[in-house]
Structure formats: C-alpha cells, structure tokens
PDB file of N, CA and C in Angstrom:
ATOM      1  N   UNK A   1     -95.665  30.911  65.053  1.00  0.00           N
ATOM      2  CA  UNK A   1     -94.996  31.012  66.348  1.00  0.00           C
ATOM      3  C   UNK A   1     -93.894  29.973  66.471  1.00  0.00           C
ATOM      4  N   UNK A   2     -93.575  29.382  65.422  1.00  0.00           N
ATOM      5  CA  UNK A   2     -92.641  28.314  65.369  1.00  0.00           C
ATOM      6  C   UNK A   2     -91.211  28.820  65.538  1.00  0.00           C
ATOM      7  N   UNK A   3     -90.321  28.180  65.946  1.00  0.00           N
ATOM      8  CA  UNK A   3     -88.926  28.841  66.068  1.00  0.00           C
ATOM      9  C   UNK A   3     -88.207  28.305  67.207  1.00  0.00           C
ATOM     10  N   UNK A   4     -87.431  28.930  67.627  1.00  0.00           N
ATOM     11  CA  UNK A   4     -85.895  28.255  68.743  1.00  0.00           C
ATOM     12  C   UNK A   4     -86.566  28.795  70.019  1.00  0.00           C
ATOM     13  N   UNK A   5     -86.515  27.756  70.996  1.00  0.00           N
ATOM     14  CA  UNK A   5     -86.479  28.027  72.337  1.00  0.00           C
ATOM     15  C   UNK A   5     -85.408  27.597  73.206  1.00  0.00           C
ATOM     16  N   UNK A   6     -85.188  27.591  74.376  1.00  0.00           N
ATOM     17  CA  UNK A   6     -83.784  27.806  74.924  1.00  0.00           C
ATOM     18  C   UNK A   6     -84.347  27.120  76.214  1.00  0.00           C
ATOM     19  N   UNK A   7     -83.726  25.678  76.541  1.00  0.00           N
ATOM     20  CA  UNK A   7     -84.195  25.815  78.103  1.00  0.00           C
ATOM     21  C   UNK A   7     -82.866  25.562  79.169  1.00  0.00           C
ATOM     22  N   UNK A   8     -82.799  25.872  80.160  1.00  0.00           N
ATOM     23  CA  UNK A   8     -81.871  26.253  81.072  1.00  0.00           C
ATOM     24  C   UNK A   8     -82.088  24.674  81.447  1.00  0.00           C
ATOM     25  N   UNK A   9     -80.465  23.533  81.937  1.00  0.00           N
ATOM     26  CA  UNK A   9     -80.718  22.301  82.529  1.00  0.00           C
ATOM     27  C   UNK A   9     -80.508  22.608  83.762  1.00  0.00           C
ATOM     28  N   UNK A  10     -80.394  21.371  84.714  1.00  0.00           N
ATOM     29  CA  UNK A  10     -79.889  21.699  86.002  1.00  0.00           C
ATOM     30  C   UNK A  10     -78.411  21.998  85.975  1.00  0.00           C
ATOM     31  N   UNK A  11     -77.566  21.402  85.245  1.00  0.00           N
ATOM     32  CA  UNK A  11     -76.506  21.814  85.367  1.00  0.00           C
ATOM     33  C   UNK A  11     -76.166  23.662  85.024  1.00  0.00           C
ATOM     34  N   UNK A  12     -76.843  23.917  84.273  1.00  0.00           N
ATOM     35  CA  UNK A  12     -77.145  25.547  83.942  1.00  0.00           C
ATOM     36  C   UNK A  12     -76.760  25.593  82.505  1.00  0.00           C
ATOM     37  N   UNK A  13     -76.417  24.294  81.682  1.00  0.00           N
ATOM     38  CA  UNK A  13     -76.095  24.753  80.091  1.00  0.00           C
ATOM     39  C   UNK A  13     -77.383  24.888  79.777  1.00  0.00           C
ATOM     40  N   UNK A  14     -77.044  25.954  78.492  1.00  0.00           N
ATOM     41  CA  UNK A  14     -78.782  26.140  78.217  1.00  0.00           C
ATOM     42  C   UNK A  14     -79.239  24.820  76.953  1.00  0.00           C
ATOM     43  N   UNK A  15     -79.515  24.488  76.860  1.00  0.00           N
ATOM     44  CA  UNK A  15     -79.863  22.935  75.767  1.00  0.00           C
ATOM     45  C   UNK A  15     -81.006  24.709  74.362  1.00  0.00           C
ATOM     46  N   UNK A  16     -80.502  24.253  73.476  1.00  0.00           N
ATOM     47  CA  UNK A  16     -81.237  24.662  72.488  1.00  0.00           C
ATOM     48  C   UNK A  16     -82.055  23.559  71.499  1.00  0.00           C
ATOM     49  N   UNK A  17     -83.884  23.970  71.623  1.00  0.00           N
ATOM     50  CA  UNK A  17     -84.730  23.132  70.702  1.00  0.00           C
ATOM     51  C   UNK A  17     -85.309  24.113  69.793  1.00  0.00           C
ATOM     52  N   UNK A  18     -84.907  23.438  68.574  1.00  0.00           N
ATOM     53  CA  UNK A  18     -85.963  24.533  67.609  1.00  0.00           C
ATOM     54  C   UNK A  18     -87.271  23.312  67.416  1.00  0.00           C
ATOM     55  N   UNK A  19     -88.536  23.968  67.392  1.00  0.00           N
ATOM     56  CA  UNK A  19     -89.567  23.638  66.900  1.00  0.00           C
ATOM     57  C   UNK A  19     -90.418  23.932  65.933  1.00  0.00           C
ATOM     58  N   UNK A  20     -90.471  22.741  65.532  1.00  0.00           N
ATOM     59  CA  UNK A  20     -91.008  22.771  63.543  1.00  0.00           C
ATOM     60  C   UNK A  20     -92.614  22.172  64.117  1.00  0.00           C
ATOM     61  N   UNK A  21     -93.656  23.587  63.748  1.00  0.00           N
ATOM     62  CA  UNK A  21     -95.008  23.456  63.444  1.00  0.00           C
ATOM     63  C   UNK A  21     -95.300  22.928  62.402  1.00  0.00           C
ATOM     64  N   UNK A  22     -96.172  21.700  62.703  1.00  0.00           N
ATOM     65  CA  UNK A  22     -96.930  20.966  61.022  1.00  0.00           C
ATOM     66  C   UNK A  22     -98.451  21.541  61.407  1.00  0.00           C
ATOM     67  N   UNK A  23     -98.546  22.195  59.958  1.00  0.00           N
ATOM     68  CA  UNK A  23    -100.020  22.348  59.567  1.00  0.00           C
ATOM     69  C   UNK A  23    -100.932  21.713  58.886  1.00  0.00           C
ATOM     70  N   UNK A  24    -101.819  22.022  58.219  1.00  0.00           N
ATOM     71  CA  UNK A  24    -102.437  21.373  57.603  1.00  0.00           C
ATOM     72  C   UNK A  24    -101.664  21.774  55.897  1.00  0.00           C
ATOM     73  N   UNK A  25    -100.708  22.908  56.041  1.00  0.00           N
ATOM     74  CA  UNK A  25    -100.410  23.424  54.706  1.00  0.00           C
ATOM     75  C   UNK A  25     -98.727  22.886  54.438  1.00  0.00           C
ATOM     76  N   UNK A  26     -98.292  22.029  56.035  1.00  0.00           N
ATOM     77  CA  UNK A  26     -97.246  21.476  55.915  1.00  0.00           C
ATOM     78  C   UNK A  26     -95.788  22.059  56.695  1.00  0.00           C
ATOM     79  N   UNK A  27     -94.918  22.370  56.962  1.00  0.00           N
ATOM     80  CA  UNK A  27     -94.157  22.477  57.859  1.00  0.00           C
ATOM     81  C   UNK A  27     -93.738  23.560  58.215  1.00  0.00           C
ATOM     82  N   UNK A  28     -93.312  24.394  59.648  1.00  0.00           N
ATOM     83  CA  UNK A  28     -93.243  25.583  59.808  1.00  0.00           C
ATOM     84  C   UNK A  28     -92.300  25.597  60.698  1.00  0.00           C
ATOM     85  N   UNK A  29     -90.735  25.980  60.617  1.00  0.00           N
ATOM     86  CA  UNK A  29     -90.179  26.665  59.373  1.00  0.00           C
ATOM     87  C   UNK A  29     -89.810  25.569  58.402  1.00  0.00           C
ATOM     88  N   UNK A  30     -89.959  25.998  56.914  1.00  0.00           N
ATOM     89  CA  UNK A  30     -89.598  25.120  56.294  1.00  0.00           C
ATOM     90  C   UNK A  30     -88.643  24.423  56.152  1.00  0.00           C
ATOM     91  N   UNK A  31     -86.848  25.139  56.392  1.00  0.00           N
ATOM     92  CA  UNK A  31     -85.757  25.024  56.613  1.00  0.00           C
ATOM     93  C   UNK A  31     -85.382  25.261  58.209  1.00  0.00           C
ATOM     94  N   UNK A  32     -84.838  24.206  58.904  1.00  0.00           N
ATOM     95  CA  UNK A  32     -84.398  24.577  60.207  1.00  0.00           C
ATOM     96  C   UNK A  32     -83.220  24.495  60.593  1.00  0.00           C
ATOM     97  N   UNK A  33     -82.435  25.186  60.870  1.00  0.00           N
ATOM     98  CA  UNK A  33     -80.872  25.582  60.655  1.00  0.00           C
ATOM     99  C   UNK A  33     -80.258  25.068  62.281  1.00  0.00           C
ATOM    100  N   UNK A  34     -79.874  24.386  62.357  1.00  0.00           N
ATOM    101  CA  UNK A  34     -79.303  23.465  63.964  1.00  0.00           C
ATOM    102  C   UNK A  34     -78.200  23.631  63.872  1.00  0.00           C
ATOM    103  N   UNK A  35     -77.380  23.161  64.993  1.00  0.00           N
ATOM    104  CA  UNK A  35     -75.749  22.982  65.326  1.00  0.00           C
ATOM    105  C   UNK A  35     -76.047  21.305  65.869  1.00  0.00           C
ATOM    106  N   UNK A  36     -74.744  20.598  64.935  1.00  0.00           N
ATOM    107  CA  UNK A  36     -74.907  19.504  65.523  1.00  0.00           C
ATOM    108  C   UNK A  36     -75.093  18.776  67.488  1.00  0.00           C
ATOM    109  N   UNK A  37     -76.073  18.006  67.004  1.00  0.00           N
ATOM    110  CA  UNK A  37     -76.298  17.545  68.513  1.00  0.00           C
ATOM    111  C   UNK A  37     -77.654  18.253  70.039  1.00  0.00           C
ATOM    112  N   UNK A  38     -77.912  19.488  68.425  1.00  0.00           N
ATOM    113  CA  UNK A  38     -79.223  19.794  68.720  1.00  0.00           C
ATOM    114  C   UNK A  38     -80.528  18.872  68.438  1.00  0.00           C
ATOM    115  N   UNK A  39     -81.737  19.591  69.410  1.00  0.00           N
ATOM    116  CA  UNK A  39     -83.008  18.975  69.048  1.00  0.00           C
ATOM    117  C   UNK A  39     -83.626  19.537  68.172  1.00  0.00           C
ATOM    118  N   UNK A  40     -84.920  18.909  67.608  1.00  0.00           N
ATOM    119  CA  UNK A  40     -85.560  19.465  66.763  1.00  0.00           C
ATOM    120  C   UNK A  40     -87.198  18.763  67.714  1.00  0.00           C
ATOM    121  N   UNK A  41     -87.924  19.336  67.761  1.00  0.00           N
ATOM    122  CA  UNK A  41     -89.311  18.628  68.194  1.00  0.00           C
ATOM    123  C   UNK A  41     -90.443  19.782  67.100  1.00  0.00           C
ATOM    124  N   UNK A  42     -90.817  18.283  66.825  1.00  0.00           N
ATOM    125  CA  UNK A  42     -92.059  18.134  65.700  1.00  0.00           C
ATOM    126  C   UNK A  42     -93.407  18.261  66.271  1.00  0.00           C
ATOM    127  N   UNK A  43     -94.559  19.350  66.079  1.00  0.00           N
ATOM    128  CA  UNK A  43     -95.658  19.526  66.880  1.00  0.00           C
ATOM    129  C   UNK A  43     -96.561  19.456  65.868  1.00  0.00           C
ATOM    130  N   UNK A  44     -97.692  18.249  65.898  1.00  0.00           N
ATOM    131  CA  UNK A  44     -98.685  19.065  65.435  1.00  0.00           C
ATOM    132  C   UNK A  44     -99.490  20.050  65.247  1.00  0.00           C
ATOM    133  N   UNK A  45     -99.901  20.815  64.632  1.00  0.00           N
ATOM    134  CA  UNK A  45    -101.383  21.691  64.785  1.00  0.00           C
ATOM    135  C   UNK A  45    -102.074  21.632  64.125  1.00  0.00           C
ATOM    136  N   UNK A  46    -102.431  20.856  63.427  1.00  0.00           N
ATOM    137  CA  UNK A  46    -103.196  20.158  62.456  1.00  0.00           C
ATOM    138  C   UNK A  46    -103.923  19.769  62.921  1.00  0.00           C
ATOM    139  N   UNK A  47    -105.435  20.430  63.532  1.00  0.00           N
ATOM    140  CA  UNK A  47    -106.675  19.534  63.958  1.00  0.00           C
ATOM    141  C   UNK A  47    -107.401  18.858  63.184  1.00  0.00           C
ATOM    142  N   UNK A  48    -107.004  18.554  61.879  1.00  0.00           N
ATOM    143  CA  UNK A  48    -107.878  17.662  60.929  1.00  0.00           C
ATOM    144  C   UNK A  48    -107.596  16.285  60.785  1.00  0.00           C
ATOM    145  N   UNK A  49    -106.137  16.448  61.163  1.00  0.00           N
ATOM    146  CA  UNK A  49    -105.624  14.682  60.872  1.00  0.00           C
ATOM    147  C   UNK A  49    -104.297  14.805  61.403  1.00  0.00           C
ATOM    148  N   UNK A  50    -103.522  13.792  61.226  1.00  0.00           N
ATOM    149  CA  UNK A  50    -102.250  12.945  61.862  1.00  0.00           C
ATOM    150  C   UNK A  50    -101.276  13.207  61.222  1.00  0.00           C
ATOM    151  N   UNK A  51    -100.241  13.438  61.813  1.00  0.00           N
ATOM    152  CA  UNK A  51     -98.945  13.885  60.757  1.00  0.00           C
ATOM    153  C   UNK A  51     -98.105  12.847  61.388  1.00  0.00           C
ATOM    154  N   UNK A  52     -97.114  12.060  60.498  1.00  0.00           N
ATOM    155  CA  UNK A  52     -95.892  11.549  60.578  1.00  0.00           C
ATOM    156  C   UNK A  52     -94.045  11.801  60.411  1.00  0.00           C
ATOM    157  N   UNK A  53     -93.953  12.753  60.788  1.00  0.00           N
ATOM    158  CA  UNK A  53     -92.393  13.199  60.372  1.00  0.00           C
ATOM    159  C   UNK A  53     -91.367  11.975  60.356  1.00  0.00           C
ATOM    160  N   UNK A  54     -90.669  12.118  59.099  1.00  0.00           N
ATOM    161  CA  UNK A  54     -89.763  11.200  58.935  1.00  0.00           C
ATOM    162  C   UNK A  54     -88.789  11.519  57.943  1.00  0.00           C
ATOM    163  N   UNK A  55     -87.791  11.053  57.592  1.00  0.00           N
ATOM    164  CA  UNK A  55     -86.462  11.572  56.784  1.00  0.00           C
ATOM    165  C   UNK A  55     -86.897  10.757  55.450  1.00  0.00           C
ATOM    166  N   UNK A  56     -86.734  11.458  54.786  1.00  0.00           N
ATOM    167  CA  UNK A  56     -86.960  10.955  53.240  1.00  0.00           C
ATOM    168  C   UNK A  56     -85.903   9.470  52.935  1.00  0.00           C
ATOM    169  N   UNK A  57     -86.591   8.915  52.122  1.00  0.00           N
ATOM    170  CA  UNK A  57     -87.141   8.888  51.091  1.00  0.00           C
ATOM    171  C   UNK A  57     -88.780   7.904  51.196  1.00  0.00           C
ATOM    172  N   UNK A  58     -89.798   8.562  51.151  1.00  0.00           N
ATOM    173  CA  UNK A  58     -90.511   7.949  51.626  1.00  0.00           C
ATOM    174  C   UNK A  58     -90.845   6.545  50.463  1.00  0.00           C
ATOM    175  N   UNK A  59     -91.495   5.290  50.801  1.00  0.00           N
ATOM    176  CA  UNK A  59     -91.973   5.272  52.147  1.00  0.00           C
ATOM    177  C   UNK A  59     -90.819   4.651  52.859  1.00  0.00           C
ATOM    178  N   UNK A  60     -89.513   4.383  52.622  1.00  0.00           N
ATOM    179  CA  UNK A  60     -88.500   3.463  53.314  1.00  0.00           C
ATOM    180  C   UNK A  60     -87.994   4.705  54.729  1.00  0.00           C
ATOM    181  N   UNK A  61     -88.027   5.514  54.687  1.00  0.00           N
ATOM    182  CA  UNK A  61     -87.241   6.692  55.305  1.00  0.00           C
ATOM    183  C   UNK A  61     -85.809   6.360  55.812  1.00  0.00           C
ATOM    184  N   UNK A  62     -85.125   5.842  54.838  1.00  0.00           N
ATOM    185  CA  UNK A  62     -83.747   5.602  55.066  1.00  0.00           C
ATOM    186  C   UNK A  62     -82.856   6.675  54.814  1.00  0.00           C
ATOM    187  N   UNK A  63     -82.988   7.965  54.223  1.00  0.00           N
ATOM    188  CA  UNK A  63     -81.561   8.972  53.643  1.00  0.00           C
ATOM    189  C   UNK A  63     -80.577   9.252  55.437  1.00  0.00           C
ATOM    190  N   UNK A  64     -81.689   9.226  56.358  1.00  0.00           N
ATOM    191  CA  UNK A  64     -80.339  10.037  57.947  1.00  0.00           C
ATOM    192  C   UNK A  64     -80.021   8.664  58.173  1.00  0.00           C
ATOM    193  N   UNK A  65     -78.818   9.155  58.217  1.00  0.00           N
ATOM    194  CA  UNK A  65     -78.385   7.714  58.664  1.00  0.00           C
ATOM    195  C   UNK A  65     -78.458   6.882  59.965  1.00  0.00           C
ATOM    196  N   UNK A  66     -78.294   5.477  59.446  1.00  0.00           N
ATOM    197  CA  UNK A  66     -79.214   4.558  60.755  1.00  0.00           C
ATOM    198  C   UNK A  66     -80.620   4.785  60.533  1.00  0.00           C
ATOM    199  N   UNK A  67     -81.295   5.315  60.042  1.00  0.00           N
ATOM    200  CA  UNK A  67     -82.509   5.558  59.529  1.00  0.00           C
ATOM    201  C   UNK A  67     -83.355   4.215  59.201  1.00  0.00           C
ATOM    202  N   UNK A  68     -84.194   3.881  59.626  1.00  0.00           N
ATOM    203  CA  UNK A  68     -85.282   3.116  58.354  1.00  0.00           C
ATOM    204  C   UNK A  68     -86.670   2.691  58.971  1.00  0.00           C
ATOM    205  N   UNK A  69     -87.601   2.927  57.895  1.00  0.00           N
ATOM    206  CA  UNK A  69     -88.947   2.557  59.077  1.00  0.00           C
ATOM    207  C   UNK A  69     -88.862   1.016  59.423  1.00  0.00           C
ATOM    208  N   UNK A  70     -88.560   0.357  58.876  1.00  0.00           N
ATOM    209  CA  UNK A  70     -88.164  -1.459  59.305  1.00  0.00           C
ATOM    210  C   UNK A  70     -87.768  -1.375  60.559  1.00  0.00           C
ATOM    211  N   UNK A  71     -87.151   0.012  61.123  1.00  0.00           N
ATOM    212  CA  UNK A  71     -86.707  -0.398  62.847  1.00  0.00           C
ATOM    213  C   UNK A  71     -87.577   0.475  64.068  1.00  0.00           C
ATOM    214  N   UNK A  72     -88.455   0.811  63.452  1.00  0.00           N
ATOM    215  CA  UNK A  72     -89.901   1.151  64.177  1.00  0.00           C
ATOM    216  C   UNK A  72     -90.541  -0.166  64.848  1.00  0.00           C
ATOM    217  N   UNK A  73     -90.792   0.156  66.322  1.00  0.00           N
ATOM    218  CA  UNK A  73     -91.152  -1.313  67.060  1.00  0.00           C
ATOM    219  C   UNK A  73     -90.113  -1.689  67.558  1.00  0.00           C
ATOM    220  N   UNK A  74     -89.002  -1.579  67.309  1.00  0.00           N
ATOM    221  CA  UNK A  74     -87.670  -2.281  67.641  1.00  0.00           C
ATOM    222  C   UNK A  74     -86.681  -1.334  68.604  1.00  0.00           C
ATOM    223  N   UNK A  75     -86.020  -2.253  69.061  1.00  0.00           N
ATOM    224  CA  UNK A  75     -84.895  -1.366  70.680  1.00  0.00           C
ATOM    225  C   UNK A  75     -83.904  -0.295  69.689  1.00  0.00           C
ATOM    226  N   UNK A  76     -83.960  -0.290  67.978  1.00  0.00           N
ATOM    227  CA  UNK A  76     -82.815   0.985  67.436  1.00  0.00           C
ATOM    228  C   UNK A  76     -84.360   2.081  67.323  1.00  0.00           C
ATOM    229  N   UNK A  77     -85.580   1.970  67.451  1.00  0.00           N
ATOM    230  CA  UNK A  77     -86.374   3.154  67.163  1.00  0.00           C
ATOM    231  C   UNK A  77     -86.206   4.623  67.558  1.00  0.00           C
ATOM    232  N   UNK A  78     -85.508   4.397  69.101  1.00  0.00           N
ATOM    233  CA  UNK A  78     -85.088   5.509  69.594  1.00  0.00           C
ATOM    234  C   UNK A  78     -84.267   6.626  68.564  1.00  0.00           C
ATOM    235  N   UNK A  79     -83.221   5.868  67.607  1.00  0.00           N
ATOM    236  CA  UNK A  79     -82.222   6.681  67.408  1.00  0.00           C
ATOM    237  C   UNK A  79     -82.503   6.998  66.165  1.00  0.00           C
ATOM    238  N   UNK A  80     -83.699   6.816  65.838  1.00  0.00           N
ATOM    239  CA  UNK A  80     -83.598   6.915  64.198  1.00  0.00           C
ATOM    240  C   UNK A  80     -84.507   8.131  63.482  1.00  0.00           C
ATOM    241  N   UNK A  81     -84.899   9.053  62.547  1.00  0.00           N
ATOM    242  CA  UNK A  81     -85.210  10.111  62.310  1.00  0.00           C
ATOM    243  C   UNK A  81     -86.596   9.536  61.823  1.00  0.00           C
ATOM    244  N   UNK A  82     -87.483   8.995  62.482  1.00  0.00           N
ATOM    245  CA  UNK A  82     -89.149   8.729  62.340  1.00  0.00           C
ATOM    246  C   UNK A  82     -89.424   8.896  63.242  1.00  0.00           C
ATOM    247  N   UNK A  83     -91.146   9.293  63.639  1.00  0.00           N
ATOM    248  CA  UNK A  83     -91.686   9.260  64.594  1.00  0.00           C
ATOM    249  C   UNK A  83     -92.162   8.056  64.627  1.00  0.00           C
ATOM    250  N   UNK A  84     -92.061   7.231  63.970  1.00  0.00           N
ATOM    251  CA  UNK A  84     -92.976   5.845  64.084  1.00  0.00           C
ATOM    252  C   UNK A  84     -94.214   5.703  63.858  1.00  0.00           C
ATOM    253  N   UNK A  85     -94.738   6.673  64.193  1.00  0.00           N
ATOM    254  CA  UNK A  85     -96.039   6.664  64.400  1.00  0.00           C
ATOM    255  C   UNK A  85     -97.159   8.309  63.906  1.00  0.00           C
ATOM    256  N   UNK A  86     -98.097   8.908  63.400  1.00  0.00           N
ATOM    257  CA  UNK A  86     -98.952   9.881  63.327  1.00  0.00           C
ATOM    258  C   UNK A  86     -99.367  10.891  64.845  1.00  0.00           C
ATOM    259  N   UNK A  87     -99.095  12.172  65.035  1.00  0.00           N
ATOM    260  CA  UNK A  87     -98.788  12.345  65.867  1.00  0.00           C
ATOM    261  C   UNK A  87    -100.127  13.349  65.911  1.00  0.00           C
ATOM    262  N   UNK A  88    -100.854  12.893  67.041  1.00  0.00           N
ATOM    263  CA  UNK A  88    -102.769  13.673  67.260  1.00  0.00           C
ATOM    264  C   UNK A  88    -102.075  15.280  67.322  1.00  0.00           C
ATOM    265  N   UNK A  89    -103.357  15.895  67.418  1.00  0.00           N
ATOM    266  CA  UNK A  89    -103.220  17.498  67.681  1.00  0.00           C
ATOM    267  C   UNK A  89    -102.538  17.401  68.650  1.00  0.00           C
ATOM    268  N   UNK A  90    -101.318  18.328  68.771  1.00  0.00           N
ATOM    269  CA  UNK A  90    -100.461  19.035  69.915  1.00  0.00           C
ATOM    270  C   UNK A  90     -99.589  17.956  70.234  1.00  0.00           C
ATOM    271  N   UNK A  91     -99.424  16.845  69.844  1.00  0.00           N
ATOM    272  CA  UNK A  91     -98.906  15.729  70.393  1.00  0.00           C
ATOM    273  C   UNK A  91     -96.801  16.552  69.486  1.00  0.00           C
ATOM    274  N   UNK A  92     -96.049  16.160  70.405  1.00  0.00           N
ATOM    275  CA  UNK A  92     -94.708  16.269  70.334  1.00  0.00           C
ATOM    276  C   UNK A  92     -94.123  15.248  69.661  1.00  0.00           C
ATOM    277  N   UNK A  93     -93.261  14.994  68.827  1.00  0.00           N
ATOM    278  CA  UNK A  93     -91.764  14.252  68.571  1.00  0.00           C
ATOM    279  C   UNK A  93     -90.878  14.833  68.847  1.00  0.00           C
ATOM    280  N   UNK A  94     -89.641  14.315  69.497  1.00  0.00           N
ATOM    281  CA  UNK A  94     -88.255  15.331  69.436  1.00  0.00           C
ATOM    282  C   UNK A  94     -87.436  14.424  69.140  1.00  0.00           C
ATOM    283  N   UNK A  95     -86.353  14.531  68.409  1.00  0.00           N
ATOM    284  CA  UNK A  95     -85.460  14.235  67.758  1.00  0.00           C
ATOM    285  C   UNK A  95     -83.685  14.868  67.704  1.00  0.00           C
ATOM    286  N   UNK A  96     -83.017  14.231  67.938  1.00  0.00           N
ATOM    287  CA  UNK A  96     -81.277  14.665  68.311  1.00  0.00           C
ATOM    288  C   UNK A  96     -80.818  14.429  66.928  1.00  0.00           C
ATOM    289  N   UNK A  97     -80.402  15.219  66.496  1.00  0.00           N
ATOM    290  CA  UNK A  97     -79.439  15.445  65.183  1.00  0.00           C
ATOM    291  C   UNK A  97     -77.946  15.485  65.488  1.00  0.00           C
ATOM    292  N   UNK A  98     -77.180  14.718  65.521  1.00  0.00           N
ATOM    293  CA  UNK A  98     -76.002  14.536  65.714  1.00  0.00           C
ATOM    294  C   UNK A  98     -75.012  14.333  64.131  1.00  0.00           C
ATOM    295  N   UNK A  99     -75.763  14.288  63.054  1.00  0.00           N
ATOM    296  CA  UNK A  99     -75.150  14.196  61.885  1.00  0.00           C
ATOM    297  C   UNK A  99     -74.977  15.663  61.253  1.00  0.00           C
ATOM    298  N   UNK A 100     -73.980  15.641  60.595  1.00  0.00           N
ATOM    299  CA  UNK A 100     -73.865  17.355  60.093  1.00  0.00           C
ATOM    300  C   UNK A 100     -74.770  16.964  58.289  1.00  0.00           C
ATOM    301  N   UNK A 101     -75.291  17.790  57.881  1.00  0.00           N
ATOM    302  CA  UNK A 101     -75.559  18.188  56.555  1.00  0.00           C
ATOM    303  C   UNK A 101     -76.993  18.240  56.676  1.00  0.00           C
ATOM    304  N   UNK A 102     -77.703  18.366  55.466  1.00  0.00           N
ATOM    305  CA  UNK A 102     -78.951  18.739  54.730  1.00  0.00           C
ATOM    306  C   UNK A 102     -79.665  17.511  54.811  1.00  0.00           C
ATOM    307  N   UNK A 103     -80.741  17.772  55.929  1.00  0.00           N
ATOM    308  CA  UNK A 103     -81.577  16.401  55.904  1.00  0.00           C
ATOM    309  C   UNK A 103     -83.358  16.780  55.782  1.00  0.00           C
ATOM    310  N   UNK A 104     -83.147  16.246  54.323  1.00  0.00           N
ATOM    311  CA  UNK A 104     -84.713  16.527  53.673  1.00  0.00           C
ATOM    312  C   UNK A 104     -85.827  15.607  54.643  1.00  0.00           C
ATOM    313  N   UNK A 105     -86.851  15.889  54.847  1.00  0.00           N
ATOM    314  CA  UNK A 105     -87.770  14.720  55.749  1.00  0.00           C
ATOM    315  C   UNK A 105     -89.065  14.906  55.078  1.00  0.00           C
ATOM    316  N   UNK A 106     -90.238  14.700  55.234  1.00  0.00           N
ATOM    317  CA  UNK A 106     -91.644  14.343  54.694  1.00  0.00           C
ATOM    318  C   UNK A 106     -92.496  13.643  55.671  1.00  0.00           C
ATOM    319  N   UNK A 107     -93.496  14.161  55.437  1.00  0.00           N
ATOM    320  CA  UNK A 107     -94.968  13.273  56.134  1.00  0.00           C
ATOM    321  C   UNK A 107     -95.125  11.903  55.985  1.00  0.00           C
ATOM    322  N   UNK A 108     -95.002  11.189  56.719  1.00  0.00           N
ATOM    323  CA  UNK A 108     -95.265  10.079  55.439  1.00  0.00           C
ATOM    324  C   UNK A 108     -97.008   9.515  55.541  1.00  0.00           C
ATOM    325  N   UNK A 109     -97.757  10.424  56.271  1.00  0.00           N
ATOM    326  CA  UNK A 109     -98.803  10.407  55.784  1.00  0.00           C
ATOM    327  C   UNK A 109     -99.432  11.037  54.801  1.00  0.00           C
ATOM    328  N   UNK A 110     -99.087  12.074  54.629  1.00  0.00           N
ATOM    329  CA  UNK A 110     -99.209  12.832  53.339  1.00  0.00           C
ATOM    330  C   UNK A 110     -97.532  13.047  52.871  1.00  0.00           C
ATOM    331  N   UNK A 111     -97.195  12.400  51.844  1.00  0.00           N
ATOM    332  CA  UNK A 111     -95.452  12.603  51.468  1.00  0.00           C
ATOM    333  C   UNK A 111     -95.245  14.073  50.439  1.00  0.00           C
ATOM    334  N   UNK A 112     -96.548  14.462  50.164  1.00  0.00           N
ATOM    335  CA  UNK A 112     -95.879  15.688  49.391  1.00  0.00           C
ATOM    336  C   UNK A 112     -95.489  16.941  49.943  1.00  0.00           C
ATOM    337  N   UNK A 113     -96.286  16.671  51.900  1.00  0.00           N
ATOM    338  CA  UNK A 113     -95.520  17.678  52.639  1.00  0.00           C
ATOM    339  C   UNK A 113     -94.005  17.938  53.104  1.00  0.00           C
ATOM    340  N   UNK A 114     -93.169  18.196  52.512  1.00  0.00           N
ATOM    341  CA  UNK A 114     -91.506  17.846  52.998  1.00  0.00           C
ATOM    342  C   UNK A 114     -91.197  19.519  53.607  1.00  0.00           C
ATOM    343  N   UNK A 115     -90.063  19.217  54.175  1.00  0.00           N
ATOM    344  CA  UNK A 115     -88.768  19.951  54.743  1.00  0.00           C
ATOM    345  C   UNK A 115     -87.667  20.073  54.602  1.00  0.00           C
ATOM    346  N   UNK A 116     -86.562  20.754  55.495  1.00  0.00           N
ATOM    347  CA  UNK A 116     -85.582  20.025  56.187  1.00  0.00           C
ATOM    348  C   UNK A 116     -85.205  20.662  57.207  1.00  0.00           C
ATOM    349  N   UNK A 117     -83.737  20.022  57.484  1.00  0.00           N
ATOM    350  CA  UNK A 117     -82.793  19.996  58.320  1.00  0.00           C
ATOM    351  C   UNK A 117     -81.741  20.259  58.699  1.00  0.00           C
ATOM    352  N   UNK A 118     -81.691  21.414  58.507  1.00  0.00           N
ATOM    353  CA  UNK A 118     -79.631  22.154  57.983  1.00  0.00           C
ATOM    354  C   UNK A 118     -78.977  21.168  59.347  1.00  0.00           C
ATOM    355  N   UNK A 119     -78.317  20.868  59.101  1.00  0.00           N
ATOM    356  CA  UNK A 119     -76.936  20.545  60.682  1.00  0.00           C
ATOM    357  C   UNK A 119     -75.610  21.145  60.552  1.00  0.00           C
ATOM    358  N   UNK A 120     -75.434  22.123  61.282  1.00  0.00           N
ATOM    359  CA  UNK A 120     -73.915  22.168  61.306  1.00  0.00           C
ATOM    360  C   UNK A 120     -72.963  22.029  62.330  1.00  0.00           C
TER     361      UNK A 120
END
C-alpha cells in the first residue's frame, strides 16, 4: 500500500509525500521517484524490530549532502538524511529532498536493507 499521497495546505497547494514502507524484507517501493523539494516519510511495519533510515554509506551516512550521523543530537539534525534514531512499529520519519540525483540510503540497523531516492 506504499506510494504517493497528496495533501491539500491551507493555502490550497497540494504538497506531494511519497511513502516508503519498511518491512521486515526491507523497503517498499524500492526506488522512489520525487521532484525536487518533495517529502519522502519513512514508516515502519516491521513488528519485529526497529528500523533506521539513513543515506549511505553506512555506518558514517555521509553520501546526501550535509549528511552525517556525527550531527545527530545536534541543532544541523533537522536537515540531514538520518532518522537519528530506530523507528518502533508505525512510528514516521519525513524527510525534504531538496538535492536533485540518485540517493542510495540503508538501515543502519540492519545495512543490507538499502534503497533509494530518484530527485528530479
């Protein structure tokens, strides 16, 4: 059931989020195709354990730029492509992609689950 939803703001632009399901078998859709300056929100459904989304290369997650887990805890965490943290069943990340190109990401609790991130 993973895929693009559309929500109407107050101003009336419609804001577009695609949402990437993590399973237990790893990310759903595997490739997610954005326009820059879109969201992306990361959901668990994984009732067995904790997922971490983050931009490769694990474990540093530096490739998006401004990227790195070193600024987890810190006032740049906001802007950077980690969740920081393992995210319980149903629990959300969302994330603004403002960079254009191919951004590979991974679990970094389990790193052999990866993705990505088309931007255009």
């Amino acid at each position: 059931s993973s895929g693009v939803s559309a929500t109407t703001t107050t101003s009336g632009a419609v804001m577009t989020k695609t949402v990437v399901e993590i399973t237990s078998t790893g990310f759903s859709p595997l490739t997610a195709r954005i326009k820059a300056g879109e969201k992306v929100s990361f959901v668990n459904k994984d009732s067995s354990r904790t997922h971490w989304p983050a931009s490769v290369v694990h474990p540093s997650h530096t490739v998006y730029p401004g990227s790195g887990i070193t600024k987890c805890g810190t006032a740049d965490a906001g802007g950077i492509f980690d969740a920081c943290k393992g995210l319980a069943l149903n629990e959300e990340w969302t994330f603004t992609f403002s960079e254009k190109g191919s951004w590979n990401y991974h679990d970094h609790l389990n790193p052999s689950l990866t993705g990505a991130v088309v931007v255009e």
